[in-house]
Protein backbone atom coordinates (compact mmCIF):
# COMPACT_ATOMS: atom_id res chain seq x y z
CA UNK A 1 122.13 102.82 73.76
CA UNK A 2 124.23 104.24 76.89
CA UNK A 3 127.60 103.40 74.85
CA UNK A 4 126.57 105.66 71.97
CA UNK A 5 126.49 108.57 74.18
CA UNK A 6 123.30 110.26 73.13
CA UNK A 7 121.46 109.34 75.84
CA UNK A 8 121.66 108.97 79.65
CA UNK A 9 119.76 106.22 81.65
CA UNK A 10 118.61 107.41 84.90
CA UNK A 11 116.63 105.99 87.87
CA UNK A 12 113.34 106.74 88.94
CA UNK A 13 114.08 108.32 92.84
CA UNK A 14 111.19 108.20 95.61
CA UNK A 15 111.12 112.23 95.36
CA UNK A 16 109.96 111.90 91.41
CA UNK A 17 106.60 109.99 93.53
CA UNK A 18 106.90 112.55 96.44
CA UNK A 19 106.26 115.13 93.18
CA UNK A 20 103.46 113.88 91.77
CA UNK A 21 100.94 116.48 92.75
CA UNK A 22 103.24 118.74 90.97
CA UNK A 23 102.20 117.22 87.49
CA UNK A 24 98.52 117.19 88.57
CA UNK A 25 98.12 118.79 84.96
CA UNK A 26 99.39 115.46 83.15
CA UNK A 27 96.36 112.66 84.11
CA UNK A 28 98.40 109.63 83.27
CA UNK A 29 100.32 107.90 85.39
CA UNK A 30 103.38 106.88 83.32
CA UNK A 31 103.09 110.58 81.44
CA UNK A 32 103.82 111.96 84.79
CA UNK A 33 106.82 109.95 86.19
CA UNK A 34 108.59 111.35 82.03
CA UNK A 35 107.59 114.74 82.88
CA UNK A 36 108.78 114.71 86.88
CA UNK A 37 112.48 112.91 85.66
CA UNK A 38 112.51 115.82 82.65
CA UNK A 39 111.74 118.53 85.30
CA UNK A 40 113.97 117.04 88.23
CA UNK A 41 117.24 116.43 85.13
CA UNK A 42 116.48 120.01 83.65
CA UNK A 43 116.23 117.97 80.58
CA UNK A 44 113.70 118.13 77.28
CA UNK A 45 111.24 115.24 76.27
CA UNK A 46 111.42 113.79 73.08
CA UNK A 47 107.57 113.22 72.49
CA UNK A 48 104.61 113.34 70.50
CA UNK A 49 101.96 112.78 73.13
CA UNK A 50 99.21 115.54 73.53
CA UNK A 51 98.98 115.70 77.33
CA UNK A 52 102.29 116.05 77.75
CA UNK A 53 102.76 118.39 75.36
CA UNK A 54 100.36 120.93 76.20
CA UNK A 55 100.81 120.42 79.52
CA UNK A 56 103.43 123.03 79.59
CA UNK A 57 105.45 121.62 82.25
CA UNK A 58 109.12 120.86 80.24
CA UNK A 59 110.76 121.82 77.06
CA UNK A 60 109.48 119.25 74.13
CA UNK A 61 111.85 118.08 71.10
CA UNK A 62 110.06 116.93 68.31
């Protein structure tokens, strides 16, 4: 997947916790640690998922 160029693995850093209140709007756990690494990379979630969605928090492809 990394080889192909399309995509770029990243880590999860201790500031993406630190930021959690900031996604207060997205209840689930997991949902929240996608939307914190989209906000923190600038970058646009490729998802489906309701809460995220409407959240309004980052730019969704799909």
């Amino acid at each position: 997947m990394e080889a192909g160029g399309q995509f770029i693995l990243t880590s999860f850093e201790p500031q993406d916790v630190l930021d959690f209140d900031n996604d207060s709007i997205v209840s689930e756990m997991h949902d929240r640690i996608i939307v914190g690494v989209a906000r923190r990379l600038s970058a646009a979630c490729i998802t489906k998922d309701d809460n995220i969605t409407k959240s309004g928090l980052v730019n969704i492809v799909w």
